[in-house]
Every structure is written in structure tokens, then in C-alpha cells.
Protein backbone atom coordinates (compact mmCIF):
# COMPACT_ATOMS: atom_id res chain seq x y z
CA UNK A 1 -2.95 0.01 -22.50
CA UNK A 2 -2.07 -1.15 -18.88
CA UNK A 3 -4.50 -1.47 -16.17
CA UNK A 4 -3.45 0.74 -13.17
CA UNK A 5 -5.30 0.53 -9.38
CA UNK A 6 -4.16 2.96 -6.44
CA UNK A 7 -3.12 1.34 -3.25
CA UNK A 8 -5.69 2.03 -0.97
CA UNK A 9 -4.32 2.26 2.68
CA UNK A 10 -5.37 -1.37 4.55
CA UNK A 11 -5.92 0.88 8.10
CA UNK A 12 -8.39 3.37 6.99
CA UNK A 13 -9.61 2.81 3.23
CA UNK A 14 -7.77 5.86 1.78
CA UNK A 15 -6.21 6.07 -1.65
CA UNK A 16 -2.40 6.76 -1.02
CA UNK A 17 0.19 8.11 -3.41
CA UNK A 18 1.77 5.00 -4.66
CA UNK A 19 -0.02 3.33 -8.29
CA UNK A 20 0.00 0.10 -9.08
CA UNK A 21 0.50 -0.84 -12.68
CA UNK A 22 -1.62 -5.04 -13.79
CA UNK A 23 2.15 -6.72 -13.76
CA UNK A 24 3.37 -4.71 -10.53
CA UNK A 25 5.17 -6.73 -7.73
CA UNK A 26 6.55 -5.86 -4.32
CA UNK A 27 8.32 -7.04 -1.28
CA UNK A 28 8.66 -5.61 2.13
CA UNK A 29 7.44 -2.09 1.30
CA UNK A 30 6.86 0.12 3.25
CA UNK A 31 3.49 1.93 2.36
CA UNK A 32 3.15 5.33 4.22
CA UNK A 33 -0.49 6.71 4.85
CA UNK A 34 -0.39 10.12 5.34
CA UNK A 35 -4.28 10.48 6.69
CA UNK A 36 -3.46 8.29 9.41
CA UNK A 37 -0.13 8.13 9.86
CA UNK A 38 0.53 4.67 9.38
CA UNK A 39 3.17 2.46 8.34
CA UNK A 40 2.80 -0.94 7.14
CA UNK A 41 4.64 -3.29 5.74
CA UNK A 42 2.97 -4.73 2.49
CA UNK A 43 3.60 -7.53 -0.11
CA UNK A 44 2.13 -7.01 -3.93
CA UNK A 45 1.24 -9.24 -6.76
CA UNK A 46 -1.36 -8.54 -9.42
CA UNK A 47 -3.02 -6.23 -7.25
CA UNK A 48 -3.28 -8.62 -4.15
CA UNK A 49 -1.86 -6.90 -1.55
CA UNK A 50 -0.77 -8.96 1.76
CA UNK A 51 0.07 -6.74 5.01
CA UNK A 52 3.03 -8.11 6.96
CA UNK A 53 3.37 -5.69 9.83
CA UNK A 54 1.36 -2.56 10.48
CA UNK A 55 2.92 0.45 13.01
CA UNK A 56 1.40 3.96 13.59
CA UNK A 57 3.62 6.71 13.98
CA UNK A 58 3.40 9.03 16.21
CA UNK A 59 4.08 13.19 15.47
């Protein structure tokens, strides 16, 4: 069976809605918090997650 992790939001801590699978990668996505409204900008591989750019948006 494969190993699975939710992305935790890098602002504020908080499990978002996107799951990460063991041989998940990403590029420049865009990972939407919706408990604080942020935006950033995140690279993935095997569950290392490196923030580019981080932007909070405003209602």
C-alpha cells in the first residue's frame, strides 16, 4: 500500500485539502490555505516541500 501525508500549510501549521501520495512530485503549485488565506508557491518531492513565494490574499 502507498504511504500518503497531507500538506500541511507552511504559514500556519494547518492540514489543507491537497494529499500527497510517497512518489508525489510538484512544481510551481500553487497551495491555497483556506484558514488563512494564503497562497504560496510550493515545490514537492518525497514529501519535502520547498516554498518559493508566499502571498496572502486579501477578501
Amino acid at each position: 500500500m502507498d504511504e500518503y501525508q497531507w500538506i500541511k500549510c507552511p504559514v500556519c501549521g494547518k492540514n489543507t485539502r491537497v494529499k500527497l501520495m510517497d512518489d508525489t512530485e510538484l512544481k510551481h503549485f500553487p497551495l491555497f490555505c483556506r484558514k488563512c488565506r494564503t497562497e504560496c508557491i510550493i515545490n514537492v518531492k518525497q514529501f519535502k516541500i520547498e516554498v518559493l513565494e508566499k502571498r496572502k490574499l486579501e477578501k
